[in-house]
PDB file of N, CA and C in Angstrom:
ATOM      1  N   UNK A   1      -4.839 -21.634  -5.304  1.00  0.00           N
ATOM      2  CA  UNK A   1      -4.340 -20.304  -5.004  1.00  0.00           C
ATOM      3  C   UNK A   1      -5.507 -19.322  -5.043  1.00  0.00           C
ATOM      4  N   UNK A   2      -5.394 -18.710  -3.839  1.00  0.00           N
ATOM      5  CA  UNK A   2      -6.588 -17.549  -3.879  1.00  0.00           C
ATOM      6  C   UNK A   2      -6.499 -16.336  -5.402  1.00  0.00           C
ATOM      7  N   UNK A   3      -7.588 -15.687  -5.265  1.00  0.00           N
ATOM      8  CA  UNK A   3      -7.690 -14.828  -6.435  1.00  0.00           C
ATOM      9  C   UNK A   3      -6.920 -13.521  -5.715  1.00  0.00           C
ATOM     10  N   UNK A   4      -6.651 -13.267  -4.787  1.00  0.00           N
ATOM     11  CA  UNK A   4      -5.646 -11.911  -4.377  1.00  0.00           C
ATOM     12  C   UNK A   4      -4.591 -12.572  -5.129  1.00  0.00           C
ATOM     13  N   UNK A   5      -4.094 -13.731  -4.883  1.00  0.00           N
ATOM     14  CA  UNK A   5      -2.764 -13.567  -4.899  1.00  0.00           C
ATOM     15  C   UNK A   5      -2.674 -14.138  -6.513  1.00  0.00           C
ATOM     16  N   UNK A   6      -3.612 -14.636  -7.104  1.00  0.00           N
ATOM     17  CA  UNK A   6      -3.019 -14.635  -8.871  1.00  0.00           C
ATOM     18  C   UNK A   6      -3.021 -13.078  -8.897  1.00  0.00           C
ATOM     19  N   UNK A   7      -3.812 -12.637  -8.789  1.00  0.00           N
ATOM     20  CA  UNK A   7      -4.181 -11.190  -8.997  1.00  0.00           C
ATOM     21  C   UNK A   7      -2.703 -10.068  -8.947  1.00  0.00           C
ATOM     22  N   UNK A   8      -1.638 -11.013  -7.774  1.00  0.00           N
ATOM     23  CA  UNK A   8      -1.074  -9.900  -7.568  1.00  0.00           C
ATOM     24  C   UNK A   8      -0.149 -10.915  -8.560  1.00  0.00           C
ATOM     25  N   UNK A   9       0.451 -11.901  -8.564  1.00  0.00           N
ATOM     26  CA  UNK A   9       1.617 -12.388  -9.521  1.00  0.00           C
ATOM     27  C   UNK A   9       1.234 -11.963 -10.808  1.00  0.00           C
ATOM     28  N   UNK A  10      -0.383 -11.496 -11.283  1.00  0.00           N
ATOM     29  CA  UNK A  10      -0.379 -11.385 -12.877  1.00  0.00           C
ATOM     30  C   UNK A  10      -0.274  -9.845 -12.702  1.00  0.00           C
ATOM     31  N   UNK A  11       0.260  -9.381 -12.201  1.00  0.00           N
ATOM     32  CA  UNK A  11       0.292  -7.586 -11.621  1.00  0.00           C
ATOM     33  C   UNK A  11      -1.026  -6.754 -12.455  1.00  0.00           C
ATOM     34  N   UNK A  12      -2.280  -6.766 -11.579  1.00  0.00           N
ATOM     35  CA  UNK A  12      -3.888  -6.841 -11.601  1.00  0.00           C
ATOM     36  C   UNK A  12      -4.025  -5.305 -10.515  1.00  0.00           C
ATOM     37  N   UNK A  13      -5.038  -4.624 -10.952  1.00  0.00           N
ATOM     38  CA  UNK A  13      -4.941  -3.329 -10.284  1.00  0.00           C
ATOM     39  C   UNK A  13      -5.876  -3.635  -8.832  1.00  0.00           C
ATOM     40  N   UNK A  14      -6.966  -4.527  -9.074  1.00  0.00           N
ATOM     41  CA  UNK A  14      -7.275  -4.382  -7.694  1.00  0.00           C
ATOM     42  C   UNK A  14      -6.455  -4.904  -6.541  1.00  0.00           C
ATOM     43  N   UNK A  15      -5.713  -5.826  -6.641  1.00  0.00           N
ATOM     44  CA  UNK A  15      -4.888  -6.323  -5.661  1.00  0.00           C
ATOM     45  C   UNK A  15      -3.534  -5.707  -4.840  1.00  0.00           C
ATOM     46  N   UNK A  16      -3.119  -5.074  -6.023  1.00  0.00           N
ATOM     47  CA  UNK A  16      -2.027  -4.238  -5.721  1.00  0.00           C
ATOM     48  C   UNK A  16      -2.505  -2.686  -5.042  1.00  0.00           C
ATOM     49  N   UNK A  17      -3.941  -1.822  -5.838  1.00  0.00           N
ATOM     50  CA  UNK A  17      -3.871  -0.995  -5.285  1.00  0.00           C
ATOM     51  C   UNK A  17      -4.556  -1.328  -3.669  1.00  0.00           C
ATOM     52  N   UNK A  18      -5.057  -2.349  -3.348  1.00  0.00           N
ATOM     53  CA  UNK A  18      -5.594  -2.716  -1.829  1.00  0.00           C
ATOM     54  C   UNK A  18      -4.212  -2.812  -1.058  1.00  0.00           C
ATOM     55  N   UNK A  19      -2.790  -3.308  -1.803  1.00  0.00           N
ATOM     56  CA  UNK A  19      -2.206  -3.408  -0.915  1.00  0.00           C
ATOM     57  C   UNK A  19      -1.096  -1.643  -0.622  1.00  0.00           C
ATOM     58  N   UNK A  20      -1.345  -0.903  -1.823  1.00  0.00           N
ATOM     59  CA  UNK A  20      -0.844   0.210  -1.646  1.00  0.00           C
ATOM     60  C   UNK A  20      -1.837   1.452  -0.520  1.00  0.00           C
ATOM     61  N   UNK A  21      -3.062   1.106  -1.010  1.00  0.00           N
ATOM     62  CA  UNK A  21      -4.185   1.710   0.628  1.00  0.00           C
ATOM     63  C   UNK A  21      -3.854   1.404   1.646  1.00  0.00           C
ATOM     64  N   UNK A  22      -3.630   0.145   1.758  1.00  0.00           N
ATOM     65  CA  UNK A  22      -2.576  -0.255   3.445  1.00  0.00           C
ATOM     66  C   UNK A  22      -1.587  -0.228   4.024  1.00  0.00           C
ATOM     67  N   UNK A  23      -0.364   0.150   2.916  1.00  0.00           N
ATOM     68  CA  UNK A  23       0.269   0.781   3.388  1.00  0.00           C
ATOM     69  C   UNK A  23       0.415   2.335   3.554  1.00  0.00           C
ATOM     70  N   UNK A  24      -0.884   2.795   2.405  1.00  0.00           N
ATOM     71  CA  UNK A  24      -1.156   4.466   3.019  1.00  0.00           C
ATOM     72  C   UNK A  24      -1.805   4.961   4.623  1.00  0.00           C
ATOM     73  N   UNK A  25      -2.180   3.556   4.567  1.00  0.00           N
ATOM     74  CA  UNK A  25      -3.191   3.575   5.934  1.00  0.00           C
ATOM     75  C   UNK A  25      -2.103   3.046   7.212  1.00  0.00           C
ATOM     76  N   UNK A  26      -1.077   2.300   7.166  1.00  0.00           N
ATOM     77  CA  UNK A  26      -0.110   2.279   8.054  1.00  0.00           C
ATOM     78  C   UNK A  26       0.591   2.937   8.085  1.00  0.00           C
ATOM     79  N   UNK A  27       1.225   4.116   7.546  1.00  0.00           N
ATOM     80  CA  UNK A  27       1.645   5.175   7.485  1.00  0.00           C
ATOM     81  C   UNK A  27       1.113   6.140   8.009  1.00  0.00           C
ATOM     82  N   UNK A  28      -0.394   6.278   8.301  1.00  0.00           N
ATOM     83  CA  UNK A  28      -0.724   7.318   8.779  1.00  0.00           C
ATOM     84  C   UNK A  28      -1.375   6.667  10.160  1.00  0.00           C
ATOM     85  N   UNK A  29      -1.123   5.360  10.607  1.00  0.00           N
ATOM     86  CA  UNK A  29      -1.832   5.317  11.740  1.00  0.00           C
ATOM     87  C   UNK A  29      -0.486   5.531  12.364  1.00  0.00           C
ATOM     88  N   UNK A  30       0.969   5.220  11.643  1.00  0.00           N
ATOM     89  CA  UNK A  30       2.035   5.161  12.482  1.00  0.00           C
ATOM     90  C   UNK A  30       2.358   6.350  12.873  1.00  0.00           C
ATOM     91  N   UNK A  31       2.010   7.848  11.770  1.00  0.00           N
ATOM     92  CA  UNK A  31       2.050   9.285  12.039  1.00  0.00           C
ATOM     93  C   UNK A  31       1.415   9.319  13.744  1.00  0.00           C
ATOM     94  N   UNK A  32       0.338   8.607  13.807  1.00  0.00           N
ATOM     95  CA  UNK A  32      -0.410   9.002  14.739  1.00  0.00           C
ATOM     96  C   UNK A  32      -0.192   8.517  16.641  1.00  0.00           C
ATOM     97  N   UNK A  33       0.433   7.312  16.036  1.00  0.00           N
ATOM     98  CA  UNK A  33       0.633   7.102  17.564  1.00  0.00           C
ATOM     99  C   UNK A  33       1.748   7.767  18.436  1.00  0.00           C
ATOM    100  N   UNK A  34       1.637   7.740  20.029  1.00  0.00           N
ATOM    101  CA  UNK A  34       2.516   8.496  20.061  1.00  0.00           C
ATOM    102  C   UNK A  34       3.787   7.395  21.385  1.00  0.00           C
ATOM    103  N   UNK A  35       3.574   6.323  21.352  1.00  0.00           N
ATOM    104  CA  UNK A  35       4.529   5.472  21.749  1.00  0.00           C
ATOM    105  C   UNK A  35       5.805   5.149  21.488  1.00  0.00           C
ATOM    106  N   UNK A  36       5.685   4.783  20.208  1.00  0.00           N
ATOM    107  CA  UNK A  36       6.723   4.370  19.496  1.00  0.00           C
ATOM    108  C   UNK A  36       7.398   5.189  18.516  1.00  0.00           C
ATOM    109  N   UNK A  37       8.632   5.245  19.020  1.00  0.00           N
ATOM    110  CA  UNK A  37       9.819   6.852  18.435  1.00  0.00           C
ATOM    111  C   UNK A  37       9.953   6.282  16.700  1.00  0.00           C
ATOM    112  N   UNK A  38      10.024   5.075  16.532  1.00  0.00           N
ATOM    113  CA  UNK A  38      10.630   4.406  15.196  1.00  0.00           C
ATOM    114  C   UNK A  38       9.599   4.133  14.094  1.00  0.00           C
ATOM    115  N   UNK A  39       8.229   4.308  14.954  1.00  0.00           N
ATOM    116  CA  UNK A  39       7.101   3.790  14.036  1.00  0.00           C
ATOM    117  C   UNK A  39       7.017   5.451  13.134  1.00  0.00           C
ATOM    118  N   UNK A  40       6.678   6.749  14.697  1.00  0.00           N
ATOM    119  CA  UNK A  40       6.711   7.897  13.799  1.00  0.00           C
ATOM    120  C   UNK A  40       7.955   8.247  12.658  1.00  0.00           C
ATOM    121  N   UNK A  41       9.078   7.879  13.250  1.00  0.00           N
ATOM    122  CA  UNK A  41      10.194   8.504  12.165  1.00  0.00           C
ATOM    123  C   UNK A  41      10.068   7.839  10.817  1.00  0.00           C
ATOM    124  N   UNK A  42       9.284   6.791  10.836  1.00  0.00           N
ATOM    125  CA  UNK A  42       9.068   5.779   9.125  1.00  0.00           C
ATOM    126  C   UNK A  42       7.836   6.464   8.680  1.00  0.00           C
ATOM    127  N   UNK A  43       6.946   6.809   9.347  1.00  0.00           N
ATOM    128  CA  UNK A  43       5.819   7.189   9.100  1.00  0.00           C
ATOM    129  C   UNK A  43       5.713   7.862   7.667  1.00  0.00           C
ATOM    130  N   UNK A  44       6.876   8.889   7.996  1.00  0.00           N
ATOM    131  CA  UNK A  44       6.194   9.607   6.435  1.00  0.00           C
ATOM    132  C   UNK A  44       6.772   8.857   4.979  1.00  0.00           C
ATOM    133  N   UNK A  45       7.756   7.950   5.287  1.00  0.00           N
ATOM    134  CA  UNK A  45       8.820   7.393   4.131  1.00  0.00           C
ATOM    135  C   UNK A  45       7.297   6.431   3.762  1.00  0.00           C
ATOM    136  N   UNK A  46       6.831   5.675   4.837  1.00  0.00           N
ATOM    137  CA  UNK A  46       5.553   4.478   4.436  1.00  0.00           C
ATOM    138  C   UNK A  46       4.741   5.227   3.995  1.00  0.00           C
ATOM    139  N   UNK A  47       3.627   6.330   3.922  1.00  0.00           N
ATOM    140  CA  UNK A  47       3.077   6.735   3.334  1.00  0.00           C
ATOM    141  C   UNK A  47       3.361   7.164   1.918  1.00  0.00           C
ATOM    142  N   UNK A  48       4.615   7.920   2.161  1.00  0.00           N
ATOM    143  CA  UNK A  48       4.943   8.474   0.297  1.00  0.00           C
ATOM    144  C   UNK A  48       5.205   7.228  -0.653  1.00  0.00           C
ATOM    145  N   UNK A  49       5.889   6.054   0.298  1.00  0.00           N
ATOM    146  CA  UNK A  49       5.775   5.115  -0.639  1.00  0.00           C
ATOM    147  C   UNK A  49       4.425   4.401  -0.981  1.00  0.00           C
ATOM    148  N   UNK A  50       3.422   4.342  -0.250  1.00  0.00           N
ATOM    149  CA  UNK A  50       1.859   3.505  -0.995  1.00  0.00           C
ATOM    150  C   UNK A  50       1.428   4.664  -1.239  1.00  0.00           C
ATOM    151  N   UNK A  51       1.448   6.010  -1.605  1.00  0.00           N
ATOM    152  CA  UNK A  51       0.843   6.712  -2.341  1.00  0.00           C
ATOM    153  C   UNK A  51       1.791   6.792  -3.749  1.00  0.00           C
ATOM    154  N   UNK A  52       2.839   6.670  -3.806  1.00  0.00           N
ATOM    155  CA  UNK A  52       3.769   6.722  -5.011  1.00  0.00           C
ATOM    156  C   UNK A  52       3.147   5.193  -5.911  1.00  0.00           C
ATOM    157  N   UNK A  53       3.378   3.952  -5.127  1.00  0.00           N
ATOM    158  CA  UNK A  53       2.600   3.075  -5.366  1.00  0.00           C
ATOM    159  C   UNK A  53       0.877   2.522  -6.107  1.00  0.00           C
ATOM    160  N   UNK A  54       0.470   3.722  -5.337  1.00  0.00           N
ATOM    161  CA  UNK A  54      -1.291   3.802  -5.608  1.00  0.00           C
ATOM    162  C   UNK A  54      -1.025   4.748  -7.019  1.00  0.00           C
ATOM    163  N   UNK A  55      -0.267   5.771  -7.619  1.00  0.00           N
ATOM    164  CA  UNK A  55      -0.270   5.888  -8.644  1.00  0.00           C
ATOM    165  C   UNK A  55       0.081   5.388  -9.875  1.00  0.00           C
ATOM    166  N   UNK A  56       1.468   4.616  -9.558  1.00  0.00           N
ATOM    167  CA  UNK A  56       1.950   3.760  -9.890  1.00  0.00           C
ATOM    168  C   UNK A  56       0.860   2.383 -10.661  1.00  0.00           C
ATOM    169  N   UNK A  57       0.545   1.878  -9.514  1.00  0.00           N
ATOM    170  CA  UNK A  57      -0.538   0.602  -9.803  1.00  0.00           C
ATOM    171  C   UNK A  57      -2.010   1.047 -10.544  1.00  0.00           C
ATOM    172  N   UNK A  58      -2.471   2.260 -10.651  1.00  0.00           N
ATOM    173  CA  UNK A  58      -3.452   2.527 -11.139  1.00  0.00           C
ATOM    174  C   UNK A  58      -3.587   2.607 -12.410  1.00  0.00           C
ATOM    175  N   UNK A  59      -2.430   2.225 -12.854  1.00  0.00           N
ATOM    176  CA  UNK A  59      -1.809   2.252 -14.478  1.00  0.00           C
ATOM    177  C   UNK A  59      -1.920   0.639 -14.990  1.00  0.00           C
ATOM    178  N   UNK A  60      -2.404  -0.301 -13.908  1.00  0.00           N
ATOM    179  CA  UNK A  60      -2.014  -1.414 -14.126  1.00  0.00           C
ATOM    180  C   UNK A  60      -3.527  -1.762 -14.850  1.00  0.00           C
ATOM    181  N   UNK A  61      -3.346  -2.925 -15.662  1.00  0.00           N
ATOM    182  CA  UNK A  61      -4.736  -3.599 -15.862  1.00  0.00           C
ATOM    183  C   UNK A  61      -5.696  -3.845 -14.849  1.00  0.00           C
ATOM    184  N   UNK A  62      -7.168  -3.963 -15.221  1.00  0.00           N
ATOM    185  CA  UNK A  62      -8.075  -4.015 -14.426  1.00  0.00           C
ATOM    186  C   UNK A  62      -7.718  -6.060 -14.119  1.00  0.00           C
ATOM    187  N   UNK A  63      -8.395  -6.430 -13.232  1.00  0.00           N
ATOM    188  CA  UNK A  63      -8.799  -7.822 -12.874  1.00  0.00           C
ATOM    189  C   UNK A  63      -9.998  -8.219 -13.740  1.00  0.00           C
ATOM    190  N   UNK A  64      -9.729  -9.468 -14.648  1.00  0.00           N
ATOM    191  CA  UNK A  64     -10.651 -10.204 -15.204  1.00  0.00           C
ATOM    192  C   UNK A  64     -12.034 -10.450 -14.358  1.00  0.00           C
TER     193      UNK A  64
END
């Protein structure tokens, strides 16, 4: 088993907060496009959630 993923079953701050940056970061690429009606209307719910997340997880232990 890779080290992301012990990382994330032993709930480890670098793993989790990489995956809360990506969903801050899909949230705001989804703000941005202008194709898709369903990607913008989630847009802001996906961001508040990996930033609620990124505070959340920053509380967590560091990785051995």
């Amino acid at each position: 088993m890779s080290r992301f993923f012990q990382g994330l079953f032993q709930l480890r701050r670098g793993p989790w907060e990489m995956v809360a940056t990506l969903l801050i970061a899909l949230g705001v690429f989804m703000l941005m496009q202008p194709f898709v009606m369903w990607a913008f209307t989630y847009s802001f719910i996906t961001t508040l959630v990996g930033t609620v997340m990124f505070i959340i997880v920053s509380h967590f232990p560091e990785q051995e």
